[in-house]
N, C-alpha and C. Protein backbone atom coordinates (compact mmCIF):
# COMPACT_ATOMS: atom_id res chain seq x y z
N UNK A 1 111.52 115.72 62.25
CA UNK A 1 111.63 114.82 63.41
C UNK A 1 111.64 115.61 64.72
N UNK A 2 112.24 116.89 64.68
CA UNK A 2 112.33 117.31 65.86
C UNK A 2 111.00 118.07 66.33
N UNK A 3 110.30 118.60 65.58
CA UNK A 3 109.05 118.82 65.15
C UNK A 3 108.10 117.88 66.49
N UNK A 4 108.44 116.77 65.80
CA UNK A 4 107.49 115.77 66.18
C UNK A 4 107.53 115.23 68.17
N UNK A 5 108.88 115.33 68.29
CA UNK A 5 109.55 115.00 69.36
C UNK A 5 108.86 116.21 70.59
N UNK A 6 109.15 117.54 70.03
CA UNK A 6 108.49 118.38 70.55
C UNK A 6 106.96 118.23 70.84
N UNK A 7 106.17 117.76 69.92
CA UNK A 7 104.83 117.49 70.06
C UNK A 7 104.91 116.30 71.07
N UNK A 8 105.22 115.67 70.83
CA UNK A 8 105.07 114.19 72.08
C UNK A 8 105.46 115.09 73.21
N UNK A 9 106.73 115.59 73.71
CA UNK A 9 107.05 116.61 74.86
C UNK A 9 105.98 117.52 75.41
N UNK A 10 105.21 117.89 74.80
CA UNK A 10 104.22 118.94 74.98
C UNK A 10 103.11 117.76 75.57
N UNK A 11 102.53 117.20 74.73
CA UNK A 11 101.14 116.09 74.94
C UNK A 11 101.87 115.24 76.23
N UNK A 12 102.98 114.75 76.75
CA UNK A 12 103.30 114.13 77.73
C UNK A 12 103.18 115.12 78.96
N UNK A 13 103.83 116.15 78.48
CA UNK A 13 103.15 116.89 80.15
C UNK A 13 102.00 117.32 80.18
N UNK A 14 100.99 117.29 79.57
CA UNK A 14 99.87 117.75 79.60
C UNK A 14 98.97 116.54 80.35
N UNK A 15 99.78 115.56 79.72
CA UNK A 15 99.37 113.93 80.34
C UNK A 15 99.66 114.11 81.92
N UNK A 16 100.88 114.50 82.35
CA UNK A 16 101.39 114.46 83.44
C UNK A 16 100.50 115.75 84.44
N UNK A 17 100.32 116.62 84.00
CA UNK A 17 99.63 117.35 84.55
C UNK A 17 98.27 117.10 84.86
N UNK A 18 97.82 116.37 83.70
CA UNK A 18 96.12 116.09 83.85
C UNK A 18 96.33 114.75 84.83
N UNK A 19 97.34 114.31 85.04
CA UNK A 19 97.06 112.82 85.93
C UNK A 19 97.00 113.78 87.24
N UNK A 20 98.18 113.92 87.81
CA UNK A 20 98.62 114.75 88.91
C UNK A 20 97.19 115.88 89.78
N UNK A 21 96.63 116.85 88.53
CA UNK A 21 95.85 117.83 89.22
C UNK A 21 94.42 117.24 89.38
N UNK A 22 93.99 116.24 87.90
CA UNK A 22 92.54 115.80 87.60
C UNK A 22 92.50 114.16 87.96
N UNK A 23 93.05 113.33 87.08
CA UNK A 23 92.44 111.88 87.24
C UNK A 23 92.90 111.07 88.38
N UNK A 24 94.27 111.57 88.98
CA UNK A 24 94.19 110.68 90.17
C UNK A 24 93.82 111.13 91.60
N UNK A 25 93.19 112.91 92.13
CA UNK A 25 92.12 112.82 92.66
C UNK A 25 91.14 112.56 92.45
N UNK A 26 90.11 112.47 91.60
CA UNK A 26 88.91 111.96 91.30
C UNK A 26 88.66 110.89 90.83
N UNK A 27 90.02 109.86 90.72
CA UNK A 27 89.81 108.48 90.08
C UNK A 27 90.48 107.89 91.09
N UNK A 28 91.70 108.33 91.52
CA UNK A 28 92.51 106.90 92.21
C UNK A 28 92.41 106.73 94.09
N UNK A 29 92.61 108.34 94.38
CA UNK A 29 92.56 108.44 95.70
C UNK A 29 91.99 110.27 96.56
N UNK A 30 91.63 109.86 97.31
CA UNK A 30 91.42 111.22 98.23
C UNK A 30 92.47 111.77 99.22
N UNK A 31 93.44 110.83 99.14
CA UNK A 31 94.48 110.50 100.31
C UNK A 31 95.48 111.84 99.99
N UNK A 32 95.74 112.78 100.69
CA UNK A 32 96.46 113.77 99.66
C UNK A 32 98.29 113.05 100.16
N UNK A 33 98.24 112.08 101.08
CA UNK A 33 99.67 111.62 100.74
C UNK A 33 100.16 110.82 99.73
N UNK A 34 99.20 109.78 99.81
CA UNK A 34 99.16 109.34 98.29
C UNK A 34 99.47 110.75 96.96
N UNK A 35 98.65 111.57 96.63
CA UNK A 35 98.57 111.98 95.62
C UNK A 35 100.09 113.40 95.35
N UNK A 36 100.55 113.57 96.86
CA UNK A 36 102.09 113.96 96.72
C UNK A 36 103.17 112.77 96.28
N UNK A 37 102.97 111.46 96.92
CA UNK A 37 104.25 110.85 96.43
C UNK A 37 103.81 110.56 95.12
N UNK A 38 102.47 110.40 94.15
CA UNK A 38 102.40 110.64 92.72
C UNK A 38 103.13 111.64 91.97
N UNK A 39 102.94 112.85 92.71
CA UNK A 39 103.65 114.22 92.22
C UNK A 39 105.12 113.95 92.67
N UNK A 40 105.46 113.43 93.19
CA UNK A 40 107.22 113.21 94.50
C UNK A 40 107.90 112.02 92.92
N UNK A 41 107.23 111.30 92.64
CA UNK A 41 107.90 109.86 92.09
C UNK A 41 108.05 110.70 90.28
N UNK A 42 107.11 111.22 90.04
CA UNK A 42 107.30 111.78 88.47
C UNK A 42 108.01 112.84 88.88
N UNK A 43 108.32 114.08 89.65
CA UNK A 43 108.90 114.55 90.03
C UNK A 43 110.58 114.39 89.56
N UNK A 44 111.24 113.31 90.71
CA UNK A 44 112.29 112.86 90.87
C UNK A 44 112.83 112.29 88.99
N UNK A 45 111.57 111.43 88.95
CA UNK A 45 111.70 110.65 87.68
C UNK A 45 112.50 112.02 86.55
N UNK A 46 111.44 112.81 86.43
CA UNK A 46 111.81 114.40 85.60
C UNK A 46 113.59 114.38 85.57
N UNK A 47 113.17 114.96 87.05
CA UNK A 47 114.46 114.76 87.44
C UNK A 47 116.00 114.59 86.98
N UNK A 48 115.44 113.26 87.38
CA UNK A 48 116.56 112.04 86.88
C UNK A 48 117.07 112.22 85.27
N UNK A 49 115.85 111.68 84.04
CA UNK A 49 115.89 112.34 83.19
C UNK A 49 116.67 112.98 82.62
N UNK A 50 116.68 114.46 83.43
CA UNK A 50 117.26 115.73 82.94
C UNK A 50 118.50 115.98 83.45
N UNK A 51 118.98 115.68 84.77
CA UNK A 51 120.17 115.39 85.09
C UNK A 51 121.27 114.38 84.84
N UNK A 52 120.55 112.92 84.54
CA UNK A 52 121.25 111.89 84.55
C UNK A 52 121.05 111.58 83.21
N UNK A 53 120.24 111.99 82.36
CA UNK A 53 120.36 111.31 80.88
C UNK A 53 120.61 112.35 80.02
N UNK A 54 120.22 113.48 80.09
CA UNK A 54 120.69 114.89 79.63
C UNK A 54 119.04 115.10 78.71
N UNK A 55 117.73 114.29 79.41
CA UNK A 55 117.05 114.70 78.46
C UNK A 55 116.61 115.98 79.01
N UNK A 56 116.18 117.18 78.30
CA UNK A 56 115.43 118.23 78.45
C UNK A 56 114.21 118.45 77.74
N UNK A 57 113.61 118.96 78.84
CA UNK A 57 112.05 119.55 78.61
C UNK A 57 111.48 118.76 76.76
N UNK A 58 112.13 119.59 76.16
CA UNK A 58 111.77 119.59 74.52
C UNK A 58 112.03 118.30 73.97
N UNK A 59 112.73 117.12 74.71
CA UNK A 59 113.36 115.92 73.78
C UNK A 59 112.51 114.84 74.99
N UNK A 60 111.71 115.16 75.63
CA UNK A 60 111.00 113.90 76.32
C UNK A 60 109.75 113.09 75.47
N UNK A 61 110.17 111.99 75.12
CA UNK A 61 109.14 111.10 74.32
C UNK A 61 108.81 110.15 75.44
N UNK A 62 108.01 109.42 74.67
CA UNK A 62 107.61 107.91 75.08
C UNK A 62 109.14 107.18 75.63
N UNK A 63 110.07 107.19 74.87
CA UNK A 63 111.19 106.32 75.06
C UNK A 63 112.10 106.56 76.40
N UNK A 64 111.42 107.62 77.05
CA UNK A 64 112.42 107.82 78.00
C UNK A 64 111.39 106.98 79.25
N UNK A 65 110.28 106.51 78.88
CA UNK A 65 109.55 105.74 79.59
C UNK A 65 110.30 104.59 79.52
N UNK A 66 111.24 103.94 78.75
CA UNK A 66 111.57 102.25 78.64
C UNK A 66 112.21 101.72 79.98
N UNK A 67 112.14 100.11 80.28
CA UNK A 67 112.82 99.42 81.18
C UNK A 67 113.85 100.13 81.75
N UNK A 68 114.75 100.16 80.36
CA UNK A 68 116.29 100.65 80.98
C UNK A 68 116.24 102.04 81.46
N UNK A 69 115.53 102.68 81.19
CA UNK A 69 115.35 104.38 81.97
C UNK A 69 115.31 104.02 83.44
N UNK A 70 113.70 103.33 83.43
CA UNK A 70 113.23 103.37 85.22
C UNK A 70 114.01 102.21 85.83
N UNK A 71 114.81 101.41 85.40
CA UNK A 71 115.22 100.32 86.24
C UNK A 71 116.60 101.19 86.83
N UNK A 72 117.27 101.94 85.69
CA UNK A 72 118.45 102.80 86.13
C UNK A 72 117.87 103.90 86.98
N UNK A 73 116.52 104.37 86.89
CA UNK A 73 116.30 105.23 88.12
C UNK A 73 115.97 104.81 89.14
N UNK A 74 115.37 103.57 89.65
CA UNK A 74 115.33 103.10 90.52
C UNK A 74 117.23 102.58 91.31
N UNK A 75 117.87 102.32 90.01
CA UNK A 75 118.85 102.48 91.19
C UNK A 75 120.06 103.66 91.64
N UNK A 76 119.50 104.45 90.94
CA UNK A 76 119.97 106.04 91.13
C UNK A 76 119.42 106.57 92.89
N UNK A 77 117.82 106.17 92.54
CA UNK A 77 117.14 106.30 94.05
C UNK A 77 118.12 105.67 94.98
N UNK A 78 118.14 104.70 95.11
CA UNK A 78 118.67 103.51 95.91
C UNK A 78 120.38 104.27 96.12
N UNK A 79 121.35 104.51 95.51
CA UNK A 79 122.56 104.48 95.51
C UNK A 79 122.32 105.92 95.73
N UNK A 80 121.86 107.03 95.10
CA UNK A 80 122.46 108.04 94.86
C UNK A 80 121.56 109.04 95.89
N UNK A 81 120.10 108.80 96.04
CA UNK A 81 119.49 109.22 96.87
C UNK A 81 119.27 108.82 98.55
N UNK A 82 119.94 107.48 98.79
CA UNK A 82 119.59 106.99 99.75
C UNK A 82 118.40 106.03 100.32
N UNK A 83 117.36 106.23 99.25
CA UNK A 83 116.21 105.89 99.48
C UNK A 83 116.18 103.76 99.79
N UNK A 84 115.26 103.97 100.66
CA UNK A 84 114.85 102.60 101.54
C UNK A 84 114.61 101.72 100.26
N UNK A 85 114.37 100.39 100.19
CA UNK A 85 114.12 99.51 99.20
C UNK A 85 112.54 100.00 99.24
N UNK A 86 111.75 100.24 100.56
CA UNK A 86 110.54 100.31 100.30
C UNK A 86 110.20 101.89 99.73
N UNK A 87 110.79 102.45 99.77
CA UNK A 87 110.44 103.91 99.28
C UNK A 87 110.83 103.38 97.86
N UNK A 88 111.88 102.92 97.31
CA UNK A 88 111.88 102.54 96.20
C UNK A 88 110.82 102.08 95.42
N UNK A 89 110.07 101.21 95.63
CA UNK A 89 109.01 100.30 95.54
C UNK A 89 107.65 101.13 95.23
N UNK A 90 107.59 102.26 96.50
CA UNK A 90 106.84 102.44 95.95
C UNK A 90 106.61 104.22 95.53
N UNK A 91 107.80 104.43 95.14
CA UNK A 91 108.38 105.39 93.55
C UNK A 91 107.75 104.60 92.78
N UNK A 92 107.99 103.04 92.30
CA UNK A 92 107.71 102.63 91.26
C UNK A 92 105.97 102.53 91.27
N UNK A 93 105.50 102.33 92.48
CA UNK A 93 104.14 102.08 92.35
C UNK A 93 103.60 103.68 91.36
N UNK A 94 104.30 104.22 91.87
CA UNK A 94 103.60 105.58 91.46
C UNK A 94 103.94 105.97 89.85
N UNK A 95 105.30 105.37 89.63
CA UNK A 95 105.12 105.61 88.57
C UNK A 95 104.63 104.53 87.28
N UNK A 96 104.07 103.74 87.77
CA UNK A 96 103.07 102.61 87.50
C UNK A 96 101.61 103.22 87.17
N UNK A 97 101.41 103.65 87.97
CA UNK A 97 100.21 104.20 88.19
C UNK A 97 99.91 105.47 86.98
N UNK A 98 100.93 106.42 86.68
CA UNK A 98 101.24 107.55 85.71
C UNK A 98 100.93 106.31 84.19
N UNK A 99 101.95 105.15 84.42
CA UNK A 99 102.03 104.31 83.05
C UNK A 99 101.07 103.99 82.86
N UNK A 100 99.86 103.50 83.23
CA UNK A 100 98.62 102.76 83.22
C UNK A 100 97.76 103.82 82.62
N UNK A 101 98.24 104.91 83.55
CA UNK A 101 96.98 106.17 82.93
C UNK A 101 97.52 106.63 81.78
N UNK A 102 98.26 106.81 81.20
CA UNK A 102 98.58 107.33 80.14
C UNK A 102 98.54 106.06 78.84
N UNK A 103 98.86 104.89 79.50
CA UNK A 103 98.34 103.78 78.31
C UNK A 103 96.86 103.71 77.88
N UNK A 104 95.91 104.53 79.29
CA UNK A 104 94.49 104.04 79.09
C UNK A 104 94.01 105.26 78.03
N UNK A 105 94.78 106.19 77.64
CA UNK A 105 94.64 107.49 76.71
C UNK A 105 95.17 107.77 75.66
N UNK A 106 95.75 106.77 75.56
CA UNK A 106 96.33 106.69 74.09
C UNK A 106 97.23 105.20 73.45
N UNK A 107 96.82 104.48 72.64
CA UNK A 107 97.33 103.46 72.33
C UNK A 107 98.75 103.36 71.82
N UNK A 108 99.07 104.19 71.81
CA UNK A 108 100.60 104.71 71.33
C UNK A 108 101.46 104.33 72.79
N UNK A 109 101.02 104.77 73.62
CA UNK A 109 101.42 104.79 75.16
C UNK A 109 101.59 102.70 75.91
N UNK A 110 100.80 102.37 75.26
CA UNK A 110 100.99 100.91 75.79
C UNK A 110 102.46 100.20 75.95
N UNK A 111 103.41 100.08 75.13
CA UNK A 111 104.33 99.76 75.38
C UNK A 111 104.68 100.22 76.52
N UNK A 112 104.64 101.89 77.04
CA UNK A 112 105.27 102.86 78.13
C UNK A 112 104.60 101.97 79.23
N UNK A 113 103.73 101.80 79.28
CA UNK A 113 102.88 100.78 80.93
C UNK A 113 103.56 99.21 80.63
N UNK A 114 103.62 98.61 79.46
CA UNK A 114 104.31 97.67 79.42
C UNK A 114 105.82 96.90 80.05
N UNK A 115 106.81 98.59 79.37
CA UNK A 115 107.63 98.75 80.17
C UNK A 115 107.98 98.51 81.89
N UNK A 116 106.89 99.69 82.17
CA UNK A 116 107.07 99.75 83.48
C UNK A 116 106.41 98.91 84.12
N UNK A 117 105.43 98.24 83.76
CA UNK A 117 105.07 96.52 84.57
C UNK A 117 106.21 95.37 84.55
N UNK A 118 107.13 95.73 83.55
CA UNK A 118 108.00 94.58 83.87
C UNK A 118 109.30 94.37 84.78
N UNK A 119 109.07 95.81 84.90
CA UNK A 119 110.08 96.03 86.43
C UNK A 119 110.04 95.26 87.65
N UNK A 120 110.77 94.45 87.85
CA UNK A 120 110.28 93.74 89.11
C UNK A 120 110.62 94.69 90.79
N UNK A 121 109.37 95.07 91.32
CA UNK A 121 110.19 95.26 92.96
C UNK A 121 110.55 94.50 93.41
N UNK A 122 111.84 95.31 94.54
CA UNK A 122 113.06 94.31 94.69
C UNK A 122 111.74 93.84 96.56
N UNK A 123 112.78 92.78 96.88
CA UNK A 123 111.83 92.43 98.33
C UNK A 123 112.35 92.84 99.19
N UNK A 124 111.40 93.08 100.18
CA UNK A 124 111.86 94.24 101.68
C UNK A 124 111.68 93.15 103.00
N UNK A 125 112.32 93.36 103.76
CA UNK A 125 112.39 92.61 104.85
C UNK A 125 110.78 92.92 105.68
N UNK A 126 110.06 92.13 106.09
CA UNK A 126 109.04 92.35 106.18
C UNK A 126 109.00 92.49 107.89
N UNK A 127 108.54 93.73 108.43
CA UNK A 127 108.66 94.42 109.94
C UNK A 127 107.79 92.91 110.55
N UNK A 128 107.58 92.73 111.81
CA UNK A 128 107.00 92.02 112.21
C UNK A 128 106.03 93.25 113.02
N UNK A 129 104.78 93.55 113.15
CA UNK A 129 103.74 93.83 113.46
C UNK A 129 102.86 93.93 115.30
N UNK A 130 103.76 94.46 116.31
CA UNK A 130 103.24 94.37 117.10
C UNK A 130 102.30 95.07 117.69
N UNK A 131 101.13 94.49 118.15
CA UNK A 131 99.70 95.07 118.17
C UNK A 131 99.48 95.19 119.68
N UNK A 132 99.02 96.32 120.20
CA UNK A 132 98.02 96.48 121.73
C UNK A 132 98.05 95.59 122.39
N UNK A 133 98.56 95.21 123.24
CA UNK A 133 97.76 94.41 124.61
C UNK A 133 96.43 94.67 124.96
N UNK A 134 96.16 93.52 125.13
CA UNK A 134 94.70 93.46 125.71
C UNK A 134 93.86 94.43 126.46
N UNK A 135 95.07 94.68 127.40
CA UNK A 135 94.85 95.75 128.40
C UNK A 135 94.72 97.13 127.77
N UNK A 136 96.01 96.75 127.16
CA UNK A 136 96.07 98.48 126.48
C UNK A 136 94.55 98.78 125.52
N UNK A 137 94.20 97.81 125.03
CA UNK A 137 92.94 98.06 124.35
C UNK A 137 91.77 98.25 125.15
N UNK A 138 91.66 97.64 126.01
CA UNK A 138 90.85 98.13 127.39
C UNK A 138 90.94 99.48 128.00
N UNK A 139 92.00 99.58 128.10
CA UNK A 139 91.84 101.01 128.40
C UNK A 139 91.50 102.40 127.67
N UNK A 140 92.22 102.15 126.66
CA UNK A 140 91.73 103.22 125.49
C UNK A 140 90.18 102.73 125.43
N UNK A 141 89.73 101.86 125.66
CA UNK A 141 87.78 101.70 125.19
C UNK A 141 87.10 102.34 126.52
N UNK A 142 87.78 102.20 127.29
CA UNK A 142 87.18 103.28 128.40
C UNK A 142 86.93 104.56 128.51
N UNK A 143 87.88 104.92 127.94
CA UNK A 143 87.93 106.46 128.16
C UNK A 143 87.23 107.12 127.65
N UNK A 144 86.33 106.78 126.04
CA UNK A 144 85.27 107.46 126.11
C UNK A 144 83.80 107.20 127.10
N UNK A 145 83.32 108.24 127.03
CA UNK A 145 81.86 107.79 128.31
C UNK A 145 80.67 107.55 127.57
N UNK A 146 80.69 105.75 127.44
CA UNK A 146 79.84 105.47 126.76
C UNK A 146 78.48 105.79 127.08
N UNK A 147 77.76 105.99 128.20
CA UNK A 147 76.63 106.91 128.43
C UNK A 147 76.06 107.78 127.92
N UNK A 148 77.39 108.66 127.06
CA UNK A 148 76.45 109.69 126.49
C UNK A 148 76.70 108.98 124.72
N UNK A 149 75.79 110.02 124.08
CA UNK A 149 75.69 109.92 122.86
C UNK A 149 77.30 110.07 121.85
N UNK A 150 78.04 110.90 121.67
CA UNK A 150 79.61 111.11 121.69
C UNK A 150 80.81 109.98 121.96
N UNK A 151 80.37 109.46 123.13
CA UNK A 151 81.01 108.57 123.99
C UNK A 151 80.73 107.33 122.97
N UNK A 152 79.21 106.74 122.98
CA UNK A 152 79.23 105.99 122.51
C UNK A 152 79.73 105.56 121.08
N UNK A 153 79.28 106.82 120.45
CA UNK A 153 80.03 107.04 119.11
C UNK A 153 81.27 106.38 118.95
N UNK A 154 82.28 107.34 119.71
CA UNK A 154 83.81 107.03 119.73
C UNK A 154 84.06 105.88 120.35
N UNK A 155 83.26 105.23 120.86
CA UNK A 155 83.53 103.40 121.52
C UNK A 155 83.26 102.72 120.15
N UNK A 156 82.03 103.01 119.60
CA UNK A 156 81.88 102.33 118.29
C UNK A 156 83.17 102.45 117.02
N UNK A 157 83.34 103.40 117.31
CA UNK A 157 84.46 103.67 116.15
C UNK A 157 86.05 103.02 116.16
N UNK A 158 86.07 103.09 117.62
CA UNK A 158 87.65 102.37 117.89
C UNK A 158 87.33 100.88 117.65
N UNK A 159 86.24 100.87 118.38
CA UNK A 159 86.07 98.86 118.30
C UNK A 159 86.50 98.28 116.47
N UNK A 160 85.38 99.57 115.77
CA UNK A 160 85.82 98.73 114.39
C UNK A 160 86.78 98.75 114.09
N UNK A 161 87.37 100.15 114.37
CA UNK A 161 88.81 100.07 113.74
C UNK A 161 90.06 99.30 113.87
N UNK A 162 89.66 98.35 115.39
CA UNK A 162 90.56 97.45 116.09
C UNK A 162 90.12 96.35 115.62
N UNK A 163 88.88 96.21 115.53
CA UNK A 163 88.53 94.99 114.81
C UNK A 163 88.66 94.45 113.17
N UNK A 164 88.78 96.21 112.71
CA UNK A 164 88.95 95.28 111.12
C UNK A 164 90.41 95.76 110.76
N UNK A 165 90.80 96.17 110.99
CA UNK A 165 92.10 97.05 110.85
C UNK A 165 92.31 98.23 109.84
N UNK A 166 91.09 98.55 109.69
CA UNK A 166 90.77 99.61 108.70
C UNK A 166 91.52 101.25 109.23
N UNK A 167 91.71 101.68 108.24
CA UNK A 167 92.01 102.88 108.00
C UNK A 167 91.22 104.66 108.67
N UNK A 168 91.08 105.17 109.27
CA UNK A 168 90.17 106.02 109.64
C UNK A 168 89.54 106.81 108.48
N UNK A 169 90.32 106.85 107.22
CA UNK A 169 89.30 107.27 105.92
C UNK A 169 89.01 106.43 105.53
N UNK A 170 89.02 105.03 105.33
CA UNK A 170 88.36 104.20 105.17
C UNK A 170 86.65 103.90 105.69
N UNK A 171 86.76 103.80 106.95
CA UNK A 171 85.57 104.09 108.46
C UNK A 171 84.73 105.08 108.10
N UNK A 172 85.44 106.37 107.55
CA UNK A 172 84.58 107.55 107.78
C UNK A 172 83.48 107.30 106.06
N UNK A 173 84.44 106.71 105.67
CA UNK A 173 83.52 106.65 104.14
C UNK A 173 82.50 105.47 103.74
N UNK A 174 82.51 104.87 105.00
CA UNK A 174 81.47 103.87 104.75
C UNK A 174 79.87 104.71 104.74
N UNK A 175 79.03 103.97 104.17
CA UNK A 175 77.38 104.09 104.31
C UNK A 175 77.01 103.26 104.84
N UNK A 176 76.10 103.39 104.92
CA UNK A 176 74.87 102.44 105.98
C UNK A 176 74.45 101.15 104.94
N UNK A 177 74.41 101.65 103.70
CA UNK A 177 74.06 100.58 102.46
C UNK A 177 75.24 99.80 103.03
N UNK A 178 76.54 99.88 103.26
CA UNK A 178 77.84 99.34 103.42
C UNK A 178 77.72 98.02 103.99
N UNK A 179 77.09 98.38 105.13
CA UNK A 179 77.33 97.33 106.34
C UNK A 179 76.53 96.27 105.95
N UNK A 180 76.45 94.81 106.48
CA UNK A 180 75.80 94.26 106.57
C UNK A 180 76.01 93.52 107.99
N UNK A 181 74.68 93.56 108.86
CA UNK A 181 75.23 92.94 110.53
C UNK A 181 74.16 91.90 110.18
């Protein structure tokens, strides 16, 4: 048995490693903040784990994936770390994201994404959103000199970005196939 336990320990970080270095830059995001709080949320999770449950390195299975693990680490975050309801939230996104990939690689693993989908996030008071004045948007569209070639560029670029509320890596990764005017 212990044999075996060890083997799952071994194949889980290899899982964890191949998500972290390979599949979720080239599958999930380019964003390298995104792909630290991936590394930040399994991280902590480890963590937690090894401090708060006494598992070590050699005794990590599937089971330390269950409800009652991540619901008690989520409120370890919360109480013991300080962390915001929304940083909470989205620890869990991330480690959602680890569950999914590792269910999509092995059928053994499904329960582990199962688990962690049934976690509910808790709800965050939602900021209210205040946007530019008119003016203020006027002025920033001035300042480049639309005359020249540059100018115009950077007039084009703010307009969309005010207009759709897109992301600046978002913008930059569009194609021309993209658009439709």
């Amino acid at each position: 048995m212990k044999r075996k336990n060890n083997n799952e320990a071994i194949e889980l970080s290899r899982y964890i490693s191949t998500f972290t270095e390979q599949y979720a830059p080239e599958h999930l995001t380019n964003s390298p903040n995104t792909l630290r709080a991936y590394e930040t949320a399994l991280t902590l999770y480890i963590g937690y784990l090894e401090t708060k449950c006494g598992v070590t390195p050699d005794k990590f299975t599937k089971e330390c994936f269950d409800q009652k693990h991540v619901e008690d680490w989520l409120v370890w975050l919360v109480d013991e770390r300080n962390c915001s309801i929304k940083t909470r939230n989205n620890r869990l996104s991330s480690l959602r994201a680890f569950t999914k990939y590792l269910a999509s690689r092995d059928v053994k693993y499904l329960t582990v994404d199962t688990d962690a989908r049934s976690v509910i996030y808790k709800k965050t008071v939602k900021k209210k959103v205040i946007g530019l004045t008119r003016d203020a948007v006027k002025s920033i569209l001035e300042v480049p000199d639309s005359h020249t070639h540059y100018g115009l560029r950077d007039v084009t670029l703010m307009t969309i970005l005010y207009g759709t509320a897109a992301r600046i890596d978002e913008l930059l990764s569009i194609k021309i196939a993209d658009l439709h005017l």
